[in-house]
C-alpha atoms as a PDB file:
ATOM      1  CA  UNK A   1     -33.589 -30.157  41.453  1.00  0.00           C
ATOM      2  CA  UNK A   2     -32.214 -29.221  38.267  1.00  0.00           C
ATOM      3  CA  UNK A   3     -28.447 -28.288  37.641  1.00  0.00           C
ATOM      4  CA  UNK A   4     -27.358 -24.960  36.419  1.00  0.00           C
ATOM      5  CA  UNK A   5     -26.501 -23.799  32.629  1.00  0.00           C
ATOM      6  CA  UNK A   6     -23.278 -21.515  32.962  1.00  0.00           C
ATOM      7  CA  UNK A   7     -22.591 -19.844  29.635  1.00  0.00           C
ATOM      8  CA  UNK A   8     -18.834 -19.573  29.549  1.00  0.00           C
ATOM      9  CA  UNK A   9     -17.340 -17.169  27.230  1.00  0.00           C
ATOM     10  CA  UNK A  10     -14.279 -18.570  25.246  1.00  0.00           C
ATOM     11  CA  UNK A  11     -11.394 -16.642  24.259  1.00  0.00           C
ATOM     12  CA  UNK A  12     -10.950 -14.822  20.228  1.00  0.00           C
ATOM     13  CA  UNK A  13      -8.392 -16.342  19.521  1.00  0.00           C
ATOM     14  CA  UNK A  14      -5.225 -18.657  20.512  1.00  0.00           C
ATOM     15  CA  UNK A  15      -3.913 -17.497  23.655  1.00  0.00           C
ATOM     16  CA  UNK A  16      -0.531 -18.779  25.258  1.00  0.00           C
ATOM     17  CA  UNK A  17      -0.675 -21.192  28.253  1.00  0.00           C
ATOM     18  CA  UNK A  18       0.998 -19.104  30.872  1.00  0.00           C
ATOM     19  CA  UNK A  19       0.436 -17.899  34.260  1.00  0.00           C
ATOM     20  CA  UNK A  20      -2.083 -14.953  34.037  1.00  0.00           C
ATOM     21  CA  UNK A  21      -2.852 -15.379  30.533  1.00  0.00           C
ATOM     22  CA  UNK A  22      -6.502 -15.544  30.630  1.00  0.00           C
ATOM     23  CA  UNK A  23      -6.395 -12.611  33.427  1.00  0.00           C
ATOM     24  CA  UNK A  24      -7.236  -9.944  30.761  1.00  0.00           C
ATOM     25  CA  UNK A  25      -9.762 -11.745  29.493  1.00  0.00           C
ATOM     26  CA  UNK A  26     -11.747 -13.702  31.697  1.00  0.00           C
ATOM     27  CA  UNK A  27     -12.484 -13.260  35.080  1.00  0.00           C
ATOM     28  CA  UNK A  28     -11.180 -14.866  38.274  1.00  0.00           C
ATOM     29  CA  UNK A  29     -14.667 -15.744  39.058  1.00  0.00           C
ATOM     30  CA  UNK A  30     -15.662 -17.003  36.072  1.00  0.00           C
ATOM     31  CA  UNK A  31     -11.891 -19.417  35.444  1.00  0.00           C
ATOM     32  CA  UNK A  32     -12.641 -20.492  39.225  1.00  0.00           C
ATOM     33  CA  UNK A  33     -16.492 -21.611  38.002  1.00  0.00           C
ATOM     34  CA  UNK A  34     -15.483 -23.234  35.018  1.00  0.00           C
ATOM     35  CA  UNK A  35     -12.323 -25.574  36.305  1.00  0.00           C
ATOM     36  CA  UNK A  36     -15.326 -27.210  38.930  1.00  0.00           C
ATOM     37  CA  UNK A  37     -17.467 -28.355  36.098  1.00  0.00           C
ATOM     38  CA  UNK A  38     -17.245 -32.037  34.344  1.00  0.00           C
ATOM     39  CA  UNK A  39     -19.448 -31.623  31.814  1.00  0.00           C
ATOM     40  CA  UNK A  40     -19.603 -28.979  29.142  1.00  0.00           C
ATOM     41  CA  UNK A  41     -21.360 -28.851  25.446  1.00  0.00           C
ATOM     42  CA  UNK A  42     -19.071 -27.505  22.619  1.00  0.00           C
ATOM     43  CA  UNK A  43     -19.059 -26.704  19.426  1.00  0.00           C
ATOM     44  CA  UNK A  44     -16.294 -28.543  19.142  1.00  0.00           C
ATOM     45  CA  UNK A  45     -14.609 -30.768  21.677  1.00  0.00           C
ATOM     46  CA  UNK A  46     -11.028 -30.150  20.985  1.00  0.00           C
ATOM     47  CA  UNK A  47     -10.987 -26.577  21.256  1.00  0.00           C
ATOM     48  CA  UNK A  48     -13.403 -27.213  24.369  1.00  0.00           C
ATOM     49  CA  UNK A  49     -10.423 -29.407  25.872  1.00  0.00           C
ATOM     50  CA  UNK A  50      -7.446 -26.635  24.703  1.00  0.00           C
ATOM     51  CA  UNK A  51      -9.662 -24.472  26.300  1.00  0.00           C
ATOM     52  CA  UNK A  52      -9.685 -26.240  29.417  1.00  0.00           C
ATOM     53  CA  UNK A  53      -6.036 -26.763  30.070  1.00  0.00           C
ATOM     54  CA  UNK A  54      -5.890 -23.018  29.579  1.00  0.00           C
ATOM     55  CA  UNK A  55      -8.401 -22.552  32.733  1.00  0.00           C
ATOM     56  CA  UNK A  56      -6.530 -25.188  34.317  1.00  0.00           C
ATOM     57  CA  UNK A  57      -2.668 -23.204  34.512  1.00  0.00           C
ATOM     58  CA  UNK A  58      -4.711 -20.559  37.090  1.00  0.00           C
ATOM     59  CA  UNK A  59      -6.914 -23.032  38.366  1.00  0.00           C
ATOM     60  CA  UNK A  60      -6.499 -26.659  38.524  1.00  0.00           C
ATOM     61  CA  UNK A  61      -9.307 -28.955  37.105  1.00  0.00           C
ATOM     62  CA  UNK A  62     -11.983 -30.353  39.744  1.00  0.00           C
ATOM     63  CA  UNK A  63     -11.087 -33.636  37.510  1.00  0.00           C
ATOM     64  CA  UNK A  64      -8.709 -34.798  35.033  1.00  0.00           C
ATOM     65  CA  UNK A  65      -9.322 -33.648  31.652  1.00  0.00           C
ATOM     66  CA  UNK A  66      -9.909 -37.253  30.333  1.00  0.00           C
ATOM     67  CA  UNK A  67     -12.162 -38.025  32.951  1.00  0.00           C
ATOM     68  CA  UNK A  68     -14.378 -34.475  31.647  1.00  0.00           C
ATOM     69  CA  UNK A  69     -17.331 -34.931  29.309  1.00  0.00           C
ATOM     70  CA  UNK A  70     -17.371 -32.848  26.644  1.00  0.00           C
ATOM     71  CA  UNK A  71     -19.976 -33.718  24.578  1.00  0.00           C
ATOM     72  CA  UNK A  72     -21.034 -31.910  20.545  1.00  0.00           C
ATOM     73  CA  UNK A  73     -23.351 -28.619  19.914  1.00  0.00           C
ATOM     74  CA  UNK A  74     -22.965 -27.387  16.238  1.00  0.00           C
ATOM     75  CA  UNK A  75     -24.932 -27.312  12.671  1.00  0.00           C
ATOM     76  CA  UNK A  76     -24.819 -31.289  12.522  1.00  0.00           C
ATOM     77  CA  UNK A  77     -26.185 -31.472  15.980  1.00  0.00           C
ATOM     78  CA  UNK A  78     -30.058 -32.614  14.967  1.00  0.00           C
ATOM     79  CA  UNK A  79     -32.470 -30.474  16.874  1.00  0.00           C
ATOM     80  CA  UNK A  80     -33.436 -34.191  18.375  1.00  0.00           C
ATOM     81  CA  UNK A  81     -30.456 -34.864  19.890  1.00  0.00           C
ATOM     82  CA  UNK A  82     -30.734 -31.598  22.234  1.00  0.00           C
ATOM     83  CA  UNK A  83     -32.939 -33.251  25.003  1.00  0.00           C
ATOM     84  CA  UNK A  84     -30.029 -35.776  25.394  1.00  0.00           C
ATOM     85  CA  UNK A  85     -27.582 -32.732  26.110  1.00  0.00           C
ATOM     86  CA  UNK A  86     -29.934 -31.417  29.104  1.00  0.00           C
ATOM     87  CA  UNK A  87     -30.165 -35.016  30.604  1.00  0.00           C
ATOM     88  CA  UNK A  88     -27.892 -33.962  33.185  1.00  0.00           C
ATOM     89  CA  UNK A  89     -28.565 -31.009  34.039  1.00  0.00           C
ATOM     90  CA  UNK A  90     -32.306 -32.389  34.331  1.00  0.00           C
ATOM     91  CA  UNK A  91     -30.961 -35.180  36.843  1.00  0.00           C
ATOM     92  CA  UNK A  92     -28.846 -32.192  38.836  1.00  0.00           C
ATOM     93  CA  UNK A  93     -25.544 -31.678  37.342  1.00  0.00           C
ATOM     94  CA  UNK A  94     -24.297 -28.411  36.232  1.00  0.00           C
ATOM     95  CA  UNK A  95     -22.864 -27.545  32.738  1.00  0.00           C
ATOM     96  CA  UNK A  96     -20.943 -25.481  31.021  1.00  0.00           C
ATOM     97  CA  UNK A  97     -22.183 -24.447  27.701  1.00  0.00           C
ATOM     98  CA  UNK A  98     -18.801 -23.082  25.377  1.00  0.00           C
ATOM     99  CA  UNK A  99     -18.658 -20.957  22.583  1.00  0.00           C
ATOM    100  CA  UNK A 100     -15.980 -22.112  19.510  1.00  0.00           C
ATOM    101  CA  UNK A 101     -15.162 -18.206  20.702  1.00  0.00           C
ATOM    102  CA  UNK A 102     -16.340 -15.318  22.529  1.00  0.00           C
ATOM    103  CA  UNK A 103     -19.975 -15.981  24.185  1.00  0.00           C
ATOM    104  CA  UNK A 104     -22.128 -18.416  23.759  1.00  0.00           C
ATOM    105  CA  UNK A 105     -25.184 -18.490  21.773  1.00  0.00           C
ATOM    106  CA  UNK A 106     -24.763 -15.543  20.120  1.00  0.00           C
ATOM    107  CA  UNK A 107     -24.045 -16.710  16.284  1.00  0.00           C
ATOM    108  CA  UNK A 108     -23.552 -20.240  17.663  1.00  0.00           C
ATOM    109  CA  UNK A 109     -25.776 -23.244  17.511  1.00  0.00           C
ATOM    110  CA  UNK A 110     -26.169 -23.211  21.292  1.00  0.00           C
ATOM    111  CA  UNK A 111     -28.555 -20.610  21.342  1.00  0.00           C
ATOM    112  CA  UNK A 112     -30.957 -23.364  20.375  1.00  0.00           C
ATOM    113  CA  UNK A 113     -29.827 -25.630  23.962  1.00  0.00           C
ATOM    114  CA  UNK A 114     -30.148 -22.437  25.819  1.00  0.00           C
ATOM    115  CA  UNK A 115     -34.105 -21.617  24.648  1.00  0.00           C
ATOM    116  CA  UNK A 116     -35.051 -25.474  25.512  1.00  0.00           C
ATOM    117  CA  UNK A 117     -33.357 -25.178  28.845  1.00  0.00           C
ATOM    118  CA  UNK A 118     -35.661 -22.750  29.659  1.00  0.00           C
ATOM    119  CA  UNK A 119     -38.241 -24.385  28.824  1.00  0.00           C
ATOM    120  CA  UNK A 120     -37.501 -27.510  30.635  1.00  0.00           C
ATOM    121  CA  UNK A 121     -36.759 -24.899  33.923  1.00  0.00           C
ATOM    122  CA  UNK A 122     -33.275 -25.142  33.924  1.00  0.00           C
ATOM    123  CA  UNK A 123     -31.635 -22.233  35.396  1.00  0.00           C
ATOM    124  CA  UNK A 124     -29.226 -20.307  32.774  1.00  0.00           C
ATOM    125  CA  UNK A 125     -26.369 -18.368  34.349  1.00  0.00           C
ATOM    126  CA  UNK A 126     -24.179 -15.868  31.529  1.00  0.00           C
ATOM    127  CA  UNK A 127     -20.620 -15.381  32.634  1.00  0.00           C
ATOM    128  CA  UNK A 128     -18.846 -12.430  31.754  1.00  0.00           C
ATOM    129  CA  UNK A 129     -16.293 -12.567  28.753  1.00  0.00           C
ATOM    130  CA  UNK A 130     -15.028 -11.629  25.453  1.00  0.00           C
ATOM    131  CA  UNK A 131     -18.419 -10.462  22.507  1.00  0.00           C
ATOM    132  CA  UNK A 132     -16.289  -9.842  19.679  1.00  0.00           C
ATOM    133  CA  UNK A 133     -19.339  -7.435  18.530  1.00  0.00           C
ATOM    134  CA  UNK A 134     -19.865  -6.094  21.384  1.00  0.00           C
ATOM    135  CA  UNK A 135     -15.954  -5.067  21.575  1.00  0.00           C
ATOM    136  CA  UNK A 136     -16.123  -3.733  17.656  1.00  0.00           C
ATOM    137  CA  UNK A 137     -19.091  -1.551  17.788  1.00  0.00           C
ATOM    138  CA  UNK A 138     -17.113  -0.242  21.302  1.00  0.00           C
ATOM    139  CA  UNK A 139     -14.035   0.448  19.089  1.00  0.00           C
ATOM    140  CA  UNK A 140     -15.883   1.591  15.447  1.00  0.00           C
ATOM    141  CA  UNK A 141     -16.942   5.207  16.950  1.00  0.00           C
ATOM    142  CA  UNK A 142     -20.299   4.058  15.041  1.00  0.00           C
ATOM    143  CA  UNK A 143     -23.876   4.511  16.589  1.00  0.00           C
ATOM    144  CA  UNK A 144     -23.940   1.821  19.401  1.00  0.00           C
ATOM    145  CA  UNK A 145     -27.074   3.037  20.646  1.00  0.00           C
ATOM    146  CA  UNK A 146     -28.588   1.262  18.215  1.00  0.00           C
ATOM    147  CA  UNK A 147     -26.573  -1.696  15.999  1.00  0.00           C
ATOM    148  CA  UNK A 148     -28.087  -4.849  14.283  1.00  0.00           C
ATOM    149  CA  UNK A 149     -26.292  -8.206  13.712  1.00  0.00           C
ATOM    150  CA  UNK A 150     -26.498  -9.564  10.393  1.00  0.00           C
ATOM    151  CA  UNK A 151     -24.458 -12.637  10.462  1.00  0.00           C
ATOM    152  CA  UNK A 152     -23.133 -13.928   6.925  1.00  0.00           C
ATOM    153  CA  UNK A 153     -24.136 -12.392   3.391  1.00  0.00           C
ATOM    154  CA  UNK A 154     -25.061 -14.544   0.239  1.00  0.00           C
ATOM    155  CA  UNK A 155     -22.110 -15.912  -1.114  1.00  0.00           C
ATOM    156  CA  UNK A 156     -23.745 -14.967  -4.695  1.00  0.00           C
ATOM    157  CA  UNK A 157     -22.067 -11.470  -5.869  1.00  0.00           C
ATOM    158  CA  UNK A 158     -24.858 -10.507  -7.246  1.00  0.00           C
ATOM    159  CA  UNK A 159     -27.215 -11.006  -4.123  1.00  0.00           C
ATOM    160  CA  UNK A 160     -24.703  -9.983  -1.766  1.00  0.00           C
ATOM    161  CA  UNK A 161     -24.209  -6.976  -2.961  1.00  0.00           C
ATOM    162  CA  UNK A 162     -28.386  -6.185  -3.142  1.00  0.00           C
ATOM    163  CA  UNK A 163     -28.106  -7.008   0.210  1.00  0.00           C
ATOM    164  CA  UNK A 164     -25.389  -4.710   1.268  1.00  0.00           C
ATOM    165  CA  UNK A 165     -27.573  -1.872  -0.340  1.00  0.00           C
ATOM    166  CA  UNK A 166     -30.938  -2.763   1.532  1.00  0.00           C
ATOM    167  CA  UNK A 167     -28.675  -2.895   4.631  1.00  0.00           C
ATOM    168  CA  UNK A 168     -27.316   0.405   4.106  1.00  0.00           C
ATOM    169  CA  UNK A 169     -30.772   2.019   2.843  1.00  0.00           C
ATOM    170  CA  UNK A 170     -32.246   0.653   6.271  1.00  0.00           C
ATOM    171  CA  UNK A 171     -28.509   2.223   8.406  1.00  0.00           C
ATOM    172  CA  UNK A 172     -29.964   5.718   7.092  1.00  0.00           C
ATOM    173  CA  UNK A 173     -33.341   5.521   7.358  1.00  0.00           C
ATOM    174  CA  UNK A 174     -33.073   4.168  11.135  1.00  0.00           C
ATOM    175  CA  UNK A 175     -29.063   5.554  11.442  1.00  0.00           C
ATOM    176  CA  UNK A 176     -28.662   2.062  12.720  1.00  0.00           C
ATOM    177  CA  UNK A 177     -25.316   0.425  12.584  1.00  0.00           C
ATOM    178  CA  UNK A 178     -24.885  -2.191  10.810  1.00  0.00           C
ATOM    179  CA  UNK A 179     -22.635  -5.818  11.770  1.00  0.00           C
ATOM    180  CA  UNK A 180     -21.286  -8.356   9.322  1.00  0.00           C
ATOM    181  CA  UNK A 181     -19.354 -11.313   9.900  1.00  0.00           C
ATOM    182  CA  UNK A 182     -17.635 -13.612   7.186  1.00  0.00           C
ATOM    183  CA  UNK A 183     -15.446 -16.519   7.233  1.00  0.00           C
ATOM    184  CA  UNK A 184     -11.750 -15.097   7.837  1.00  0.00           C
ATOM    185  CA  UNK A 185     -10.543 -16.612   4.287  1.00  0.00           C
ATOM    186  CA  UNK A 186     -13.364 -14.301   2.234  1.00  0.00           C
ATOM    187  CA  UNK A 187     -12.779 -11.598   4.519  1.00  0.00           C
ATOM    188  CA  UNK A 188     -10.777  -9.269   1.489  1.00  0.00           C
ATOM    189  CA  UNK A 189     -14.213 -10.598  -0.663  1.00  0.00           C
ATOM    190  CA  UNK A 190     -16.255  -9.171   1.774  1.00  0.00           C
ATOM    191  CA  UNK A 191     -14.353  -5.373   2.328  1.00  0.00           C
ATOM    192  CA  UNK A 192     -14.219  -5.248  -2.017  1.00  0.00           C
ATOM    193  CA  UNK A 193     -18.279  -6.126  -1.749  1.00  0.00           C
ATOM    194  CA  UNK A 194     -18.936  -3.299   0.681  1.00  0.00           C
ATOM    195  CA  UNK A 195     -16.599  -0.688  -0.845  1.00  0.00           C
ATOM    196  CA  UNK A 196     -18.309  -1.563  -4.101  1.00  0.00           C
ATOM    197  CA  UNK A 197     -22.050  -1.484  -3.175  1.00  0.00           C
ATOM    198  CA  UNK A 198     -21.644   1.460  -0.310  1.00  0.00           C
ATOM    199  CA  UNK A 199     -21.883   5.088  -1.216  1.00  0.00           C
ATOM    200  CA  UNK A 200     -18.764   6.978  -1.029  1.00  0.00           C
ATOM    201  CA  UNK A 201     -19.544   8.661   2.507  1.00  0.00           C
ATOM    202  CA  UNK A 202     -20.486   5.727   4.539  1.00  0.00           C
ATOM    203  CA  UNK A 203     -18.614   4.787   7.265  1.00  0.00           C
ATOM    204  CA  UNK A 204     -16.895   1.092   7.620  1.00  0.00           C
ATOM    205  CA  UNK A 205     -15.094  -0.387   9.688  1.00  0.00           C
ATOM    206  CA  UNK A 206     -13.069  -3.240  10.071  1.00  0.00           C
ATOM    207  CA  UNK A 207     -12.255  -4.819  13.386  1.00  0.00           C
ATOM    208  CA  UNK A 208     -10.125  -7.511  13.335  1.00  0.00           C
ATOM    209  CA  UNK A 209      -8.501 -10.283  15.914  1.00  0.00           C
ATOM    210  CA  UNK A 210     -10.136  -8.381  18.444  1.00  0.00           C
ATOM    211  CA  UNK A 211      -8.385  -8.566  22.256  1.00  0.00           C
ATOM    212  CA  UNK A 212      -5.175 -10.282  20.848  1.00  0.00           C
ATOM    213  CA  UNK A 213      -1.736  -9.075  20.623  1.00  0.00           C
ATOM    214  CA  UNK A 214      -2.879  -8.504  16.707  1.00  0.00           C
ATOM    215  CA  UNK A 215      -5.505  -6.472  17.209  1.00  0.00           C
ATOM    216  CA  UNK A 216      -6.154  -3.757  14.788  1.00  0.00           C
ATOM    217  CA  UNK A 217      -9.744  -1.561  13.621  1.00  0.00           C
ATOM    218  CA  UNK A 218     -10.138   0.726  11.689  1.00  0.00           C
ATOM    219  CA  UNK A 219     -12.375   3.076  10.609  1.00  0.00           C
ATOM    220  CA  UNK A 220     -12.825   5.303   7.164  1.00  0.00           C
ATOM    221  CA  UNK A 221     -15.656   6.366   4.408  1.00  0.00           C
ATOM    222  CA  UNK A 222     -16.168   3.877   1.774  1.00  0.00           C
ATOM    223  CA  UNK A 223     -13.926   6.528  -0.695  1.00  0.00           C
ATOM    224  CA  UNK A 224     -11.512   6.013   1.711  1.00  0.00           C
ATOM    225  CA  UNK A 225     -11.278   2.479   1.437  1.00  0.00           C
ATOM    226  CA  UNK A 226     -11.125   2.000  -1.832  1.00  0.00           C
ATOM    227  CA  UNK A 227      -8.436   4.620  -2.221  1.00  0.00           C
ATOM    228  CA  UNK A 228      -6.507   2.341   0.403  1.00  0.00           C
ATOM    229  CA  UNK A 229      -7.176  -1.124  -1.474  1.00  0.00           C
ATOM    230  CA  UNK A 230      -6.367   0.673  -4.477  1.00  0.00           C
ATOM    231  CA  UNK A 231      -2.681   1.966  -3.369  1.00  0.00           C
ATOM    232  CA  UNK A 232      -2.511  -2.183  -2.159  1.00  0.00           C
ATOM    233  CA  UNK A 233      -2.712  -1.416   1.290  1.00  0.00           C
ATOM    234  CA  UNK A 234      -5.646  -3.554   2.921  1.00  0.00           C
ATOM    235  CA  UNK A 235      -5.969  -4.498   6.536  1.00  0.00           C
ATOM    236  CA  UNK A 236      -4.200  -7.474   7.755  1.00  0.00           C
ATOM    237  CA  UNK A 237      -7.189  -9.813   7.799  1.00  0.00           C
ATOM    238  CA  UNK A 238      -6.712 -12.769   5.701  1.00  0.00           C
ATOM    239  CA  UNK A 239      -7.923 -15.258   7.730  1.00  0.00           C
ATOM    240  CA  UNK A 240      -7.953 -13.743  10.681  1.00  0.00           C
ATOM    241  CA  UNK A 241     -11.735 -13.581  12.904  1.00  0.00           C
ATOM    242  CA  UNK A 242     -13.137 -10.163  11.766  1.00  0.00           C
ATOM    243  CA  UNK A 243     -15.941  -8.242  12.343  1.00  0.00           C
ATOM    244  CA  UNK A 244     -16.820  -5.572   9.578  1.00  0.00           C
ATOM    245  CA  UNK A 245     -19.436  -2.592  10.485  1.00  0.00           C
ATOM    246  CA  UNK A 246     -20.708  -0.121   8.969  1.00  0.00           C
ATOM    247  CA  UNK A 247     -22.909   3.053   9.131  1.00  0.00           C
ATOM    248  CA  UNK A 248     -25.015   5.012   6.309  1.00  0.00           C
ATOM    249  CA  UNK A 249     -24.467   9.012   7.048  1.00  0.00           C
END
């Protein structure tokens, strides 16, 4: 019989390795699942491993760390290679499938191990944790009854901002909001782009570092933003994780 697929959620950010630490952001449950596994597919094994030894202050490793297989998921994976990853779970081992951060398979190449799990009959368990989208439409006081991820933009100017005004065309028409991530080093780029292409009245909002002790969102019209980046006073974002939102009224 097959093993299960546990989608574990991943923290937003570093977190310090102290007693409790995770409490606030993963469950009991869900540290108690994780620290029985030995195997696990990451983006990225060292942040899989810091990961772990963060589980393991609460709740001690079912194995050593070194003796846990952690093996590769990301862009360079080639689709190929994904049977190999499911080997053990097809020969009855569970895994743990982890996110770089937040949840897995949602903007993260593992979406791709989760779809042929399915269809090899693997069962796929989600554990509750961090969505840093999820969290930022919570805290935007846009429409979350009905929100689209976008991912990243064009890095071309030109074609970013023609696609910041068919996004915003297709926020009124449907009063959809609308998601955006960017790498945290463009992320002043990407708030100049949208004040830029926007019309003065929509809404945007930038949620940044989301569940850490730097949290901050923020929400104001277009106008309003550029006013702000005008008088130099932009969010604290530069290269911090941040998801920007926003809403055509």
């Amino acid at each position: 019989m097959p093993g299960t697929l546990y989608l574990i959620p991943n923290t937003l950010g570093p977190v310090d390795a102290a007693p409790g630490a995770l409490a606030h952001i993963l469950p009991e449950q869900v540290q108690a699942l994780t620290s029985r596994l030995d195997y696990f597919v990451a983006e990225n094994a060292k942040t899989a491993r810091a990961f772990l030894k963060l589980v393991a202050v609460d709740h001690p490793l079912a194995r050593p760390l070194q003796e846990i297989q952690i093996t590769e998921l990301n862009v360079n994976t080639p689709p190929q290679a994904l049977s190999a990853l499911l080997a053990p779970l097809l020969a009855g081992r569970d895994a743990g499938l982890v996110s770089e951060a937040g949840v897995p398979a949602v903007a993260d190449p593992g979406a791709d191990l989760v779809r042929l799990a399915h269809q090899h009959g693997i069962l796929v368990r989600p554990l509750v944790g961090p969505s840093s989208l999820l969290l930022a439409v919570m805290a935007s006081g846009l429409n979350g009854q009905s929100f689209a991820f976008n991912g990243y933009l064009p890095l071309d100017a030109s074609q970013r901002a023609k696609r910041i005004r068919e996004l915003e065309q297709r926020s009124r028409a449907e009063k959809q909001t609308q998601l955006l991530i960017e790498t945290p080093y463009r992320n002043a780029a990407m708030l100049e782009a949208l004040v830029a292409s926007c019309q003065p009245g929509t809404l945007i909002c930038v949620a940044t570092d989301l569940s850490l002790p730097t949290e901050s969102v923020r929400t104001l019209t277009a106008a309003k933003w550029k006013a702000a980046l005008a008088a130099g006073k932009a969010p604290e974002f530069h290269k911090k994780p941040t998801v920007f939102l926003f809403l055509a009224q």
